[in-house]
PDB file of N, CA and C in Angstrom:
ATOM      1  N   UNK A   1      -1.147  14.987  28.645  1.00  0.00           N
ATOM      2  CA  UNK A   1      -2.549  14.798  28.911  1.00  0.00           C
ATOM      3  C   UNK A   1      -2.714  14.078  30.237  1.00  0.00           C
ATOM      4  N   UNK A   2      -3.665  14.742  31.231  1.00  0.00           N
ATOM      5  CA  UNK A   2      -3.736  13.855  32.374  1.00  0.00           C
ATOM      6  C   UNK A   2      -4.843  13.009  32.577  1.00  0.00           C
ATOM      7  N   UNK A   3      -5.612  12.842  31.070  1.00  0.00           N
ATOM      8  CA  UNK A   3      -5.937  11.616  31.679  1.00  0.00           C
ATOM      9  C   UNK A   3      -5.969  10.010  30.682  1.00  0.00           C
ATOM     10  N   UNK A   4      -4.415  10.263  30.602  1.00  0.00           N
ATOM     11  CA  UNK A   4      -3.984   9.111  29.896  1.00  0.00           C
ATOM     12  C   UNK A   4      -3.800   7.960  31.053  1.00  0.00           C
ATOM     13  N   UNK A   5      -3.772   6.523  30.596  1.00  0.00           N
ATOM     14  CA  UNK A   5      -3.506   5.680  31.209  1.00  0.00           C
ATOM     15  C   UNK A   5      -2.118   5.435  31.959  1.00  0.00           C
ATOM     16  N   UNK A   6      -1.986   5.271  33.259  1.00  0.00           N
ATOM     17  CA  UNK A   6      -0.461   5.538  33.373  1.00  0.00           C
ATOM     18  C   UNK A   6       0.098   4.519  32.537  1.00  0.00           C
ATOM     19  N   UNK A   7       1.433   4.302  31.651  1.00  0.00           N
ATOM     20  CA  UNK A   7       2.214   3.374  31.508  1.00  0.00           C
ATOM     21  C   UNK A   7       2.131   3.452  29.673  1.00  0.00           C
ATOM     22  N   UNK A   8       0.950   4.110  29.500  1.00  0.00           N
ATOM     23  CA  UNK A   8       0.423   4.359  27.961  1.00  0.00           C
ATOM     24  C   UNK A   8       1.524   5.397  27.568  1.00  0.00           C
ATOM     25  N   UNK A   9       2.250   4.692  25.956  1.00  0.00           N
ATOM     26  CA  UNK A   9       2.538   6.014  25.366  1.00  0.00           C
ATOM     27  C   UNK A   9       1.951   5.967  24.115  1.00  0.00           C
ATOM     28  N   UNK A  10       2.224   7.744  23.711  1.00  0.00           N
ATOM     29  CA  UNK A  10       1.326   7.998  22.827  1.00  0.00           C
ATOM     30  C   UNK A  10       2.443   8.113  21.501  1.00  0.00           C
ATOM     31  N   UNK A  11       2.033   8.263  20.299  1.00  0.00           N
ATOM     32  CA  UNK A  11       2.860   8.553  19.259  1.00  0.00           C
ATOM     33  C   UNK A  11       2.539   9.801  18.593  1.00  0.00           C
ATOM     34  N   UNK A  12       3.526  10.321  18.026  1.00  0.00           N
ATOM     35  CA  UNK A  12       3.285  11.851  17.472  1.00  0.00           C
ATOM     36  C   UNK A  12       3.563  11.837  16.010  1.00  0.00           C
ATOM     37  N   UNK A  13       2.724  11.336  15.255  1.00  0.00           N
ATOM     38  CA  UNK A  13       3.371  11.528  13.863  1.00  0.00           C
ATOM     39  C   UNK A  13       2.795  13.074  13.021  1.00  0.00           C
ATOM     40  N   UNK A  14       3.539  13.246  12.010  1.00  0.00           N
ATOM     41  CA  UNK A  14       3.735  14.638  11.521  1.00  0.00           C
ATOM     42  C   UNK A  14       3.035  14.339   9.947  1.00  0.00           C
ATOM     43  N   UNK A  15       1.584  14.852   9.573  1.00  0.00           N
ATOM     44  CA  UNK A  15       1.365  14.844   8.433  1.00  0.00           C
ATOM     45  C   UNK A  15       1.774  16.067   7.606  1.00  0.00           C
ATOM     46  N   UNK A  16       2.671  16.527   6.545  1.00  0.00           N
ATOM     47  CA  UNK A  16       2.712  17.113   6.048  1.00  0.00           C
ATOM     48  C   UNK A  16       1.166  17.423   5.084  1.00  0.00           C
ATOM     49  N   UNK A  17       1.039  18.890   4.631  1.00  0.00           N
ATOM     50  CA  UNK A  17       0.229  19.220   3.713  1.00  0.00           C
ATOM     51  C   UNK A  17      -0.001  18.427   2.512  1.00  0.00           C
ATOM     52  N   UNK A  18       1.395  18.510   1.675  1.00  0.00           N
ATOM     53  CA  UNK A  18       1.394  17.726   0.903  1.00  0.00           C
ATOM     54  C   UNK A  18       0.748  16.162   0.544  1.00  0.00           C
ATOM     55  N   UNK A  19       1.425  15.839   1.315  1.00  0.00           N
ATOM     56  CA  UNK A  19       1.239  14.415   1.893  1.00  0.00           C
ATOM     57  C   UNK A  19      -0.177  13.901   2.085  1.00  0.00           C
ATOM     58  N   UNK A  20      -0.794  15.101   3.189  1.00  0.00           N
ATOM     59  CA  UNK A  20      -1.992  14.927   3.294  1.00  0.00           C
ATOM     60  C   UNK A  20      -2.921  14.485   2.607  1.00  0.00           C
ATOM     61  N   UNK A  21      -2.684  15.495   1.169  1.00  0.00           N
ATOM     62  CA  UNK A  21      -3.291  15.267   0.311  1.00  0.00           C
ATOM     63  C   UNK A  21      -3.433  14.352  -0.643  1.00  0.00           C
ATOM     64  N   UNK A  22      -2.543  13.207  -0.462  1.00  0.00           N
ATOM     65  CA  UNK A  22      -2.357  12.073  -0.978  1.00  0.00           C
ATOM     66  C   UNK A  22      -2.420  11.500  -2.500  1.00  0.00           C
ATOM     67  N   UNK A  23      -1.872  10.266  -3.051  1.00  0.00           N
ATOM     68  CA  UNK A  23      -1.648  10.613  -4.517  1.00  0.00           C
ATOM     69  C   UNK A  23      -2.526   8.976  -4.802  1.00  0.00           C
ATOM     70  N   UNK A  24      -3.156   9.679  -6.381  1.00  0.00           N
ATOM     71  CA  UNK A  24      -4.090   8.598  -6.392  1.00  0.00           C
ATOM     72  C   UNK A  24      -3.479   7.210  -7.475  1.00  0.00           C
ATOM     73  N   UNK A  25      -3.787   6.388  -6.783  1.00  0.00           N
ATOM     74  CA  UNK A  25      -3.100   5.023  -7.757  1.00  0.00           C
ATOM     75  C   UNK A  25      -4.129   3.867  -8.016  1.00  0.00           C
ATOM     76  N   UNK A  26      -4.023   3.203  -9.595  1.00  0.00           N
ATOM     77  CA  UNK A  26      -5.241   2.147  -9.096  1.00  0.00           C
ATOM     78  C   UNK A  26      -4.428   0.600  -9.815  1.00  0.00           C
ATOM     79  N   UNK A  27      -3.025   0.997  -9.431  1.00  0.00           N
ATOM     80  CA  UNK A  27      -2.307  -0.300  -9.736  1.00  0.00           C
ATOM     81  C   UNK A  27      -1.041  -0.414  -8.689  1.00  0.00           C
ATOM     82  N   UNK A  28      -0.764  -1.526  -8.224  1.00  0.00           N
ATOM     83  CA  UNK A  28       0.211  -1.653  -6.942  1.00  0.00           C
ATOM     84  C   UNK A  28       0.894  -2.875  -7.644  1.00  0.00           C
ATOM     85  N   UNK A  29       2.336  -2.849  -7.787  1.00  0.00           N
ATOM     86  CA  UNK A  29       3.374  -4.109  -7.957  1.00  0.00           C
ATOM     87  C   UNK A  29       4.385  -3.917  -6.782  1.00  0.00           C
ATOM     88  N   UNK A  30       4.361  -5.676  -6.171  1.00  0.00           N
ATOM     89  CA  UNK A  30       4.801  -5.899  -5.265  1.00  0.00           C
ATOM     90  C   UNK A  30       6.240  -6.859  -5.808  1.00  0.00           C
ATOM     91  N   UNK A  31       7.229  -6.308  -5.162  1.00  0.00           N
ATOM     92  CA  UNK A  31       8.578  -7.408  -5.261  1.00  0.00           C
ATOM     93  C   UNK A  31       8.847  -7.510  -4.038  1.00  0.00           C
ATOM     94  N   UNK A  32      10.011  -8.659  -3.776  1.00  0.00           N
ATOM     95  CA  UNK A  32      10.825  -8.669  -2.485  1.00  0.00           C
ATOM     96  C   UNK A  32      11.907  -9.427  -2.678  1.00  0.00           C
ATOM     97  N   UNK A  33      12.913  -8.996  -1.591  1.00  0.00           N
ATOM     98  CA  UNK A  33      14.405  -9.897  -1.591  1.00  0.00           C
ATOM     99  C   UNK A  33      13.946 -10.778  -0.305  1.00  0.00           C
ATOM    100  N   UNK A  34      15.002 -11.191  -0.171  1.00  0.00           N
ATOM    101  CA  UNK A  34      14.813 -11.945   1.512  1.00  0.00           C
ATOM    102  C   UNK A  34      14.823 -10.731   2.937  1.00  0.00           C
ATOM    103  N   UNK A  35      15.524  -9.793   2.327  1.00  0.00           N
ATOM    104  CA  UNK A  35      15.515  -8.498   3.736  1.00  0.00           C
ATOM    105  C   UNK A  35      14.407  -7.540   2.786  1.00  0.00           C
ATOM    106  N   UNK A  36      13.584  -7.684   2.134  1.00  0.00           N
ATOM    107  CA  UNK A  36      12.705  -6.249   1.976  1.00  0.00           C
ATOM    108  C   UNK A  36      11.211  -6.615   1.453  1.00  0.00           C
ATOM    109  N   UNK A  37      10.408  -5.891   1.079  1.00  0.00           N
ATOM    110  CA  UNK A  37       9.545  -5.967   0.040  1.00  0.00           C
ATOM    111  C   UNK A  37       9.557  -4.636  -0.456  1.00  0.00           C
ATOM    112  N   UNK A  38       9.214  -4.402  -1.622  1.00  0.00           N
ATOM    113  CA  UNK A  38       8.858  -2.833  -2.496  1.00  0.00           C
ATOM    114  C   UNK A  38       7.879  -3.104  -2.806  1.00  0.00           C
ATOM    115  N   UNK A  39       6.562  -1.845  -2.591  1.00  0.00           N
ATOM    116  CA  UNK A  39       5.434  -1.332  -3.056  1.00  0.00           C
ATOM    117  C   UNK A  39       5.462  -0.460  -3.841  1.00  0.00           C
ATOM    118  N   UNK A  40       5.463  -0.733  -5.547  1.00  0.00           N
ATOM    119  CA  UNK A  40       5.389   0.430  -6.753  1.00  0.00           C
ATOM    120  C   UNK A  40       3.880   0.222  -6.284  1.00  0.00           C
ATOM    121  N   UNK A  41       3.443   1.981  -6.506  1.00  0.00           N
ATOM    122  CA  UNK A  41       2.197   2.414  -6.670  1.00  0.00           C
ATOM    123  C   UNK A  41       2.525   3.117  -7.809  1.00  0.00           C
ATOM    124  N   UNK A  42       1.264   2.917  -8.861  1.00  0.00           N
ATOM    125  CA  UNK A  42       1.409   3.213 -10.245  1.00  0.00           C
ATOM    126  C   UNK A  42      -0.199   3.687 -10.570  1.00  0.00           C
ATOM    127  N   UNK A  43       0.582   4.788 -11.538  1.00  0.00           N
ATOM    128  CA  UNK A  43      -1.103   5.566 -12.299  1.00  0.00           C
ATOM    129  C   UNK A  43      -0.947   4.933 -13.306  1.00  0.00           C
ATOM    130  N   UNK A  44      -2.477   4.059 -13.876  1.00  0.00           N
ATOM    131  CA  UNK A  44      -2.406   3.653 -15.045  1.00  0.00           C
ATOM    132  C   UNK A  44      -3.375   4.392 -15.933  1.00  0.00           C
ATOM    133  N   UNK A  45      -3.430   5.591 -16.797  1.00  0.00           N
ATOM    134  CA  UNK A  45      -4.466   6.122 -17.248  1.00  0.00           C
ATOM    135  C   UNK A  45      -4.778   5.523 -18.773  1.00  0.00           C
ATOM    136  N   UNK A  46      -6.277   5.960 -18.866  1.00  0.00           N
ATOM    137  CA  UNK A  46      -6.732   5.046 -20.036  1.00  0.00           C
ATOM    138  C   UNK A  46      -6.023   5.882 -21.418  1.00  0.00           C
ATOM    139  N   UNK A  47      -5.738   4.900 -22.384  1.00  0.00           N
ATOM    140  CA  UNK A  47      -5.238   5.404 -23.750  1.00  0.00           C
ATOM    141  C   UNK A  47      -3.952   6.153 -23.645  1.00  0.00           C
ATOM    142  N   UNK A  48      -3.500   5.891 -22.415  1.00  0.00           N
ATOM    143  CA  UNK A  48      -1.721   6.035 -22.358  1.00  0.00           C
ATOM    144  C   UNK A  48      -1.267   5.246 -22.616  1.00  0.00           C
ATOM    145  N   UNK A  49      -0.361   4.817 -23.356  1.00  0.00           N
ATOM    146  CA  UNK A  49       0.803   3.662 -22.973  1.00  0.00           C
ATOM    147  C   UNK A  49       2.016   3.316 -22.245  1.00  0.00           C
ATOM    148  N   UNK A  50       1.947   4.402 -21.404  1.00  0.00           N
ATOM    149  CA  UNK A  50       2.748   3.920 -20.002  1.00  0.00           C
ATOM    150  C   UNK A  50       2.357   4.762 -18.779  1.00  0.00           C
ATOM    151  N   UNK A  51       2.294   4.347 -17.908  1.00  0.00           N
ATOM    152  CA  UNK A  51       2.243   3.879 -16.751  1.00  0.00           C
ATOM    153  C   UNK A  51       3.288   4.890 -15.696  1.00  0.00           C
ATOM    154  N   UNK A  52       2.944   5.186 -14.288  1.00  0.00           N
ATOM    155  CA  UNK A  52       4.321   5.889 -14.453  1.00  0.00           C
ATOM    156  C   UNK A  52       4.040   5.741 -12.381  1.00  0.00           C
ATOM    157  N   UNK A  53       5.278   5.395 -11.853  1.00  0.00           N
ATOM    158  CA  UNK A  53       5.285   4.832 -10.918  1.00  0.00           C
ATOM    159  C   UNK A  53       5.290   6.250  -9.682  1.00  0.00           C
ATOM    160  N   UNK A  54       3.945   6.285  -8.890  1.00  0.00           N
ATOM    161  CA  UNK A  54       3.737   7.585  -8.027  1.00  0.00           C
ATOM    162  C   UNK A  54       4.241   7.677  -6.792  1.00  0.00           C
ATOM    163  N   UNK A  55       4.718   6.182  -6.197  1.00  0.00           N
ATOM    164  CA  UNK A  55       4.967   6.134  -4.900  1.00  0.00           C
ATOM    165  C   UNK A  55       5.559   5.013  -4.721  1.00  0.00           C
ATOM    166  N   UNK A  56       7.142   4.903  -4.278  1.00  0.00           N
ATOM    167  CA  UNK A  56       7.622   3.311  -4.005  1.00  0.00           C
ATOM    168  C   UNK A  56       7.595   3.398  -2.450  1.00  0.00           C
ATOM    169  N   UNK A  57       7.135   2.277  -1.738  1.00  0.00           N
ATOM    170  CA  UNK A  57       7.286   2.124  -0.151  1.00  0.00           C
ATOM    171  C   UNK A  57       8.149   1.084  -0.250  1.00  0.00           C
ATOM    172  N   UNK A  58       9.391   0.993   0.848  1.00  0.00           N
ATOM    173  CA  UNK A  58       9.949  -0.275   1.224  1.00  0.00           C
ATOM    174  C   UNK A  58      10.157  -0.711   2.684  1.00  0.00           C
ATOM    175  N   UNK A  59       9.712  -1.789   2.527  1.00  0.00           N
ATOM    176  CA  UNK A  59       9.467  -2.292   4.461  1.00  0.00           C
ATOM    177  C   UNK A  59      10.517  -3.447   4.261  1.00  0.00           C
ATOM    178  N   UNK A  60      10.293  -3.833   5.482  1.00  0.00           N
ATOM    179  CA  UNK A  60      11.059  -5.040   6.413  1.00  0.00           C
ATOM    180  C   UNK A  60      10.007  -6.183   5.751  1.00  0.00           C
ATOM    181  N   UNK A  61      10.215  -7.313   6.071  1.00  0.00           N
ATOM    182  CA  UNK A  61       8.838  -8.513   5.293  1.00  0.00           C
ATOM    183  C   UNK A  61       8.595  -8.704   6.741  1.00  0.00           C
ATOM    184  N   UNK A  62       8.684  -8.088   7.959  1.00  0.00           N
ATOM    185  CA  UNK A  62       7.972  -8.109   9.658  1.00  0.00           C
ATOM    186  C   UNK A  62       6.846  -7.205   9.329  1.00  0.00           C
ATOM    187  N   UNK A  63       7.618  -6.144   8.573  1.00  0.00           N
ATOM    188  CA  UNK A  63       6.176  -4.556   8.870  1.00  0.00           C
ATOM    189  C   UNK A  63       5.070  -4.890   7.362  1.00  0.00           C
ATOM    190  N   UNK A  64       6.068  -5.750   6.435  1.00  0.00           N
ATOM    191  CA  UNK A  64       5.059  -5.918   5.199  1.00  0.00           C
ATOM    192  C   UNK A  64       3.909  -6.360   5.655  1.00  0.00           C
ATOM    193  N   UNK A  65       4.330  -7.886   6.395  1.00  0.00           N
ATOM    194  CA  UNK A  65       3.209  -8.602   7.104  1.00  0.00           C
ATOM    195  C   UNK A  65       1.851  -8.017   8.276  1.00  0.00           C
ATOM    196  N   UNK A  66       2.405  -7.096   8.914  1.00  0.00           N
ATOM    197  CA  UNK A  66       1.815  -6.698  10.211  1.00  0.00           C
ATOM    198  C   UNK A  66       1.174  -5.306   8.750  1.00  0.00           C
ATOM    199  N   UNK A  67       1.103  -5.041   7.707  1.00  0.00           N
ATOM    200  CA  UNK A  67       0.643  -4.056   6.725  1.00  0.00           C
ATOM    201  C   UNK A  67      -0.413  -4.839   6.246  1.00  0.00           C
ATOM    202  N   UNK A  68      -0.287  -5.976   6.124  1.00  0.00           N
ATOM    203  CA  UNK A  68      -1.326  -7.390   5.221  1.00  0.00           C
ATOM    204  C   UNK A  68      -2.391  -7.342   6.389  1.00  0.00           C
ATOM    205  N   UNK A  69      -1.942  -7.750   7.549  1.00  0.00           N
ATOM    206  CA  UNK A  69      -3.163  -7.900   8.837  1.00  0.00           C
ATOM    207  C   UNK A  69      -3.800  -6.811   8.798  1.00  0.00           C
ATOM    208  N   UNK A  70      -3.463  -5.441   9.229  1.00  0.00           N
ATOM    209  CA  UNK A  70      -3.923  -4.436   8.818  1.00  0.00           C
ATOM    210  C   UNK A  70      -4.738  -3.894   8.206  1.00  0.00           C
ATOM    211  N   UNK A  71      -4.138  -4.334   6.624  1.00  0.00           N
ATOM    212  CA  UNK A  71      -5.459  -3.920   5.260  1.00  0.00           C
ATOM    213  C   UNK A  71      -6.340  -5.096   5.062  1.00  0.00           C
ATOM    214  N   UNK A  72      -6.547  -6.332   5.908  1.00  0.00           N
ATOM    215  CA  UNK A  72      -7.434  -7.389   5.873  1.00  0.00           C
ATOM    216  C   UNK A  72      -8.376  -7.190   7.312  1.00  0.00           C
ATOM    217  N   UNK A  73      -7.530  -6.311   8.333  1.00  0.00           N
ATOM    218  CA  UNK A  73      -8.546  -5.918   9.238  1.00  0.00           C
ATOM    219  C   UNK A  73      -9.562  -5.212   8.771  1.00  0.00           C
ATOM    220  N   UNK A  74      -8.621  -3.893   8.260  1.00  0.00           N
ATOM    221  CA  UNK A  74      -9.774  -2.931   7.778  1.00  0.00           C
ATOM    222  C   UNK A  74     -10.657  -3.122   6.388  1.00  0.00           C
ATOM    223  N   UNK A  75     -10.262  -3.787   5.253  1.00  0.00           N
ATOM    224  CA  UNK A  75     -11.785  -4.566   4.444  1.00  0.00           C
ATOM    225  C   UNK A  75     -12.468  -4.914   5.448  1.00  0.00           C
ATOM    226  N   UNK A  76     -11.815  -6.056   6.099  1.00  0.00           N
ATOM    227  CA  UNK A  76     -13.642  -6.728   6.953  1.00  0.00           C
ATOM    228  C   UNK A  76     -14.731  -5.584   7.138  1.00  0.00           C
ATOM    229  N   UNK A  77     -13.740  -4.475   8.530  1.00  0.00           N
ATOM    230  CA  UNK A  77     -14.710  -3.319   8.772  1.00  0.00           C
ATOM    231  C   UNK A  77     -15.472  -2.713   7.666  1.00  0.00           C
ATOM    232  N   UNK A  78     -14.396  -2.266   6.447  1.00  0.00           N
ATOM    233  CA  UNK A  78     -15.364  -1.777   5.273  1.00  0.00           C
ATOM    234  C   UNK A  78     -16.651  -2.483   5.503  1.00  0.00           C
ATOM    235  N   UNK A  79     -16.243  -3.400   4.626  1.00  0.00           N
ATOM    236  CA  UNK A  79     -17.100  -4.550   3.914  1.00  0.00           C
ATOM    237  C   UNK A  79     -18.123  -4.824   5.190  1.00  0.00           C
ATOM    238  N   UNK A  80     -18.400  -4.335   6.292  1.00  0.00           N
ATOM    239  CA  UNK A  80     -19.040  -4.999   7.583  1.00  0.00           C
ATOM    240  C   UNK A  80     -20.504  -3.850   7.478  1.00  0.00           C
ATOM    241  N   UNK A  81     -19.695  -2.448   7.290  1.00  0.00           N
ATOM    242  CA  UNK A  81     -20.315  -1.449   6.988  1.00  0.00           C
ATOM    243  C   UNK A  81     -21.042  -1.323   5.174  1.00  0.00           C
ATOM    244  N   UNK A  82     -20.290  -1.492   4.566  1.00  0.00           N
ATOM    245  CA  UNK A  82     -20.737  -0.123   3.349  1.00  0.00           C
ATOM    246  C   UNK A  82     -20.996  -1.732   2.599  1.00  0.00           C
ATOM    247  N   UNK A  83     -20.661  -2.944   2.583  1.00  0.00           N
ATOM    248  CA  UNK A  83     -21.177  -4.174   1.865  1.00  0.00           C
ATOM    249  C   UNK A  83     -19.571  -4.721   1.110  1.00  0.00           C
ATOM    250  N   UNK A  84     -19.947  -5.575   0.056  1.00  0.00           N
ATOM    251  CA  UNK A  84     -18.936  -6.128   0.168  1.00  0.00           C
ATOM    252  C   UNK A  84     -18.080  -5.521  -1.379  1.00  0.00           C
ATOM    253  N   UNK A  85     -17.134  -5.545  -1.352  1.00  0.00           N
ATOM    254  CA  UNK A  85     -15.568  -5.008  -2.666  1.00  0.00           C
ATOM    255  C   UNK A  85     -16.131  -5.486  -3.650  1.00  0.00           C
ATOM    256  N   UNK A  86     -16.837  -5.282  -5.127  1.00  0.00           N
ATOM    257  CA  UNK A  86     -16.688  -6.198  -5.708  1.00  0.00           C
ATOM    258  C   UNK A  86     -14.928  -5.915  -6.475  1.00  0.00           C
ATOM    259  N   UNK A  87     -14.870  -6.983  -6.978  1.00  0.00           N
ATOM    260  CA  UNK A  87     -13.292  -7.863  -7.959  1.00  0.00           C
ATOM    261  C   UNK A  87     -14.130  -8.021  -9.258  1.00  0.00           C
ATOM    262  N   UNK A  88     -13.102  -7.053 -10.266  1.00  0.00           N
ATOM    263  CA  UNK A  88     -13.208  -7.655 -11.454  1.00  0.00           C
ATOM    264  C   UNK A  88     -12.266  -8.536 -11.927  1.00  0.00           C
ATOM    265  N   UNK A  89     -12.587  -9.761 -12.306  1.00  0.00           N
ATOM    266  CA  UNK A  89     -11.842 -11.066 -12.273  1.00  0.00           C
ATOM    267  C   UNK A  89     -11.222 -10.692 -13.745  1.00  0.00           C
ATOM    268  N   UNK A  90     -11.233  -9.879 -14.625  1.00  0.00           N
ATOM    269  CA  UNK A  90     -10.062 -10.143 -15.721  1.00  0.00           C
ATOM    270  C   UNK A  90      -9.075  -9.741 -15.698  1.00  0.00           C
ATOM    271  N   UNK A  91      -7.821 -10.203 -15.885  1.00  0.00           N
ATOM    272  CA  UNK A  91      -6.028 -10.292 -15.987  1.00  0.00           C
ATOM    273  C   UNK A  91      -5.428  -9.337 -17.359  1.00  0.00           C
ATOM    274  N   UNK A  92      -5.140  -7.603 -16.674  1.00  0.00           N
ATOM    275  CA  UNK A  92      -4.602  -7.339 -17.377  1.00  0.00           C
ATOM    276  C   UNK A  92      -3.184  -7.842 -18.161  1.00  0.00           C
ATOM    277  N   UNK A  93      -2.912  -7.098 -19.199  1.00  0.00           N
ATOM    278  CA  UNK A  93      -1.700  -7.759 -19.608  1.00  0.00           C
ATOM    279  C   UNK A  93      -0.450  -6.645 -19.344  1.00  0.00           C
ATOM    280  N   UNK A  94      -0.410  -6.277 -18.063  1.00  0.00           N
ATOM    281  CA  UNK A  94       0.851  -5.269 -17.211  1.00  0.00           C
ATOM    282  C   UNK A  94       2.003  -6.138 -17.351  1.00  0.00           C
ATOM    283  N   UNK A  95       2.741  -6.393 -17.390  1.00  0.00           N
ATOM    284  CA  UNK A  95       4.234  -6.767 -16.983  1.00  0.00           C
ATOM    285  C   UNK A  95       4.834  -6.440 -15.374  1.00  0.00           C
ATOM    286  N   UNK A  96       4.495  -7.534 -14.657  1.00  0.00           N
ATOM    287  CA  UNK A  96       4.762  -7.770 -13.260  1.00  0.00           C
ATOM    288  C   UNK A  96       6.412  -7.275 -12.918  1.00  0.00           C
ATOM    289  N   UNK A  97       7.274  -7.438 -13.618  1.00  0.00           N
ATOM    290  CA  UNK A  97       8.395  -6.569 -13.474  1.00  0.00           C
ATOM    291  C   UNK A  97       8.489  -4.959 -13.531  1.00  0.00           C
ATOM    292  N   UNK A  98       8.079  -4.129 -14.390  1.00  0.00           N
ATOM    293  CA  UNK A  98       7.345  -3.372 -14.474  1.00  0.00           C
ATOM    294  C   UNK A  98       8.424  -2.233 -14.175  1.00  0.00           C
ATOM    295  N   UNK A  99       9.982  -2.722 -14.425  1.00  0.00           N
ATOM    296  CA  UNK A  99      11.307  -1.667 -14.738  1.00  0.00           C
ATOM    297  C   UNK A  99      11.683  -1.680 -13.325  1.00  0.00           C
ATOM    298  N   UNK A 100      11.073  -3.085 -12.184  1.00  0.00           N
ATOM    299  CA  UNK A 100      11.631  -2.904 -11.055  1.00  0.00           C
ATOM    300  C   UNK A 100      12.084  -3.580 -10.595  1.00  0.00           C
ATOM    301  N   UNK A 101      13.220  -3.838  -9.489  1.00  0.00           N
ATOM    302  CA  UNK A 101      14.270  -4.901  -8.847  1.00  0.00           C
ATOM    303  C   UNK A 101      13.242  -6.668  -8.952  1.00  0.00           C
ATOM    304  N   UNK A 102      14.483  -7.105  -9.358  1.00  0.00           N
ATOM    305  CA  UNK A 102      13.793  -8.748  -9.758  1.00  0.00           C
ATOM    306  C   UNK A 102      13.530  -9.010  -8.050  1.00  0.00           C
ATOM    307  N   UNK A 103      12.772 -10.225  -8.094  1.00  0.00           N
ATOM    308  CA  UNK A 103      12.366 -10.891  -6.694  1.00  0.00           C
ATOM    309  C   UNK A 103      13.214 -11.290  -5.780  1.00  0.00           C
ATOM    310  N   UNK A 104      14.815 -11.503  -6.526  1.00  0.00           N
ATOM    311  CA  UNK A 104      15.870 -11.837  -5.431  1.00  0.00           C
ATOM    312  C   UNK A 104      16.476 -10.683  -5.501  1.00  0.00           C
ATOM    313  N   UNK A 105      17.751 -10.684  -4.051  1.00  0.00           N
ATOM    314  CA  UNK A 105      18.510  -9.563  -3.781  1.00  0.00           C
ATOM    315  C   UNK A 105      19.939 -10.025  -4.057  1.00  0.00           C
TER     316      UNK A 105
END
């Protein structure tokens, strides 16, 4: 492109179809060692009794963090626009382990 900034590069990432279409979750368990964190994304549907894990991500705890700034940038914007998240404040009774690597490595 010529009329990029000189010195600017650009990135090329590749969405697959699949992918695109993305998978829906409305429960996230987080672990970590000292070198990682894991993101279980989990479907919890009503009047099932289990749970079944749709997507594990694992980062660095550099890219976890710079992922936290990120999804606290973009609420504000939400929330700046469309109003604010509500939180329902009651504590399911999930099991925070949840068949996945304990907190140490």
């Amino acid at each position: 492109m010529s009329d990029k900034k000189e010195g600017q590069q650009g990135l090329n990432i590749e969405l697959s179809e699949e992918v695109a279409e993305g998978t829906y979750s409305n429960l996230a368990i987080i672990t970590h060692s000292p070198s990682e964190f894991i993101f279980d994304f989990v479907r919890i549907m009503p009047g099932v009794p289990k749970g079944r894990v749709k997507s594990r991500i694992v980062m660095t705890p550099e890219h976890a963090k710079k992922l936290m700034r990120a999804l606290k940038d973009n609420i504000s914007k939400y929330e700046n626009v469309i109003g604010n998240i509500r939180e329902d404040n009651h504590v399911n009774n999930i099991p925070l382990n949840f068949g996945g690597p304990d907190t140490q490595a």
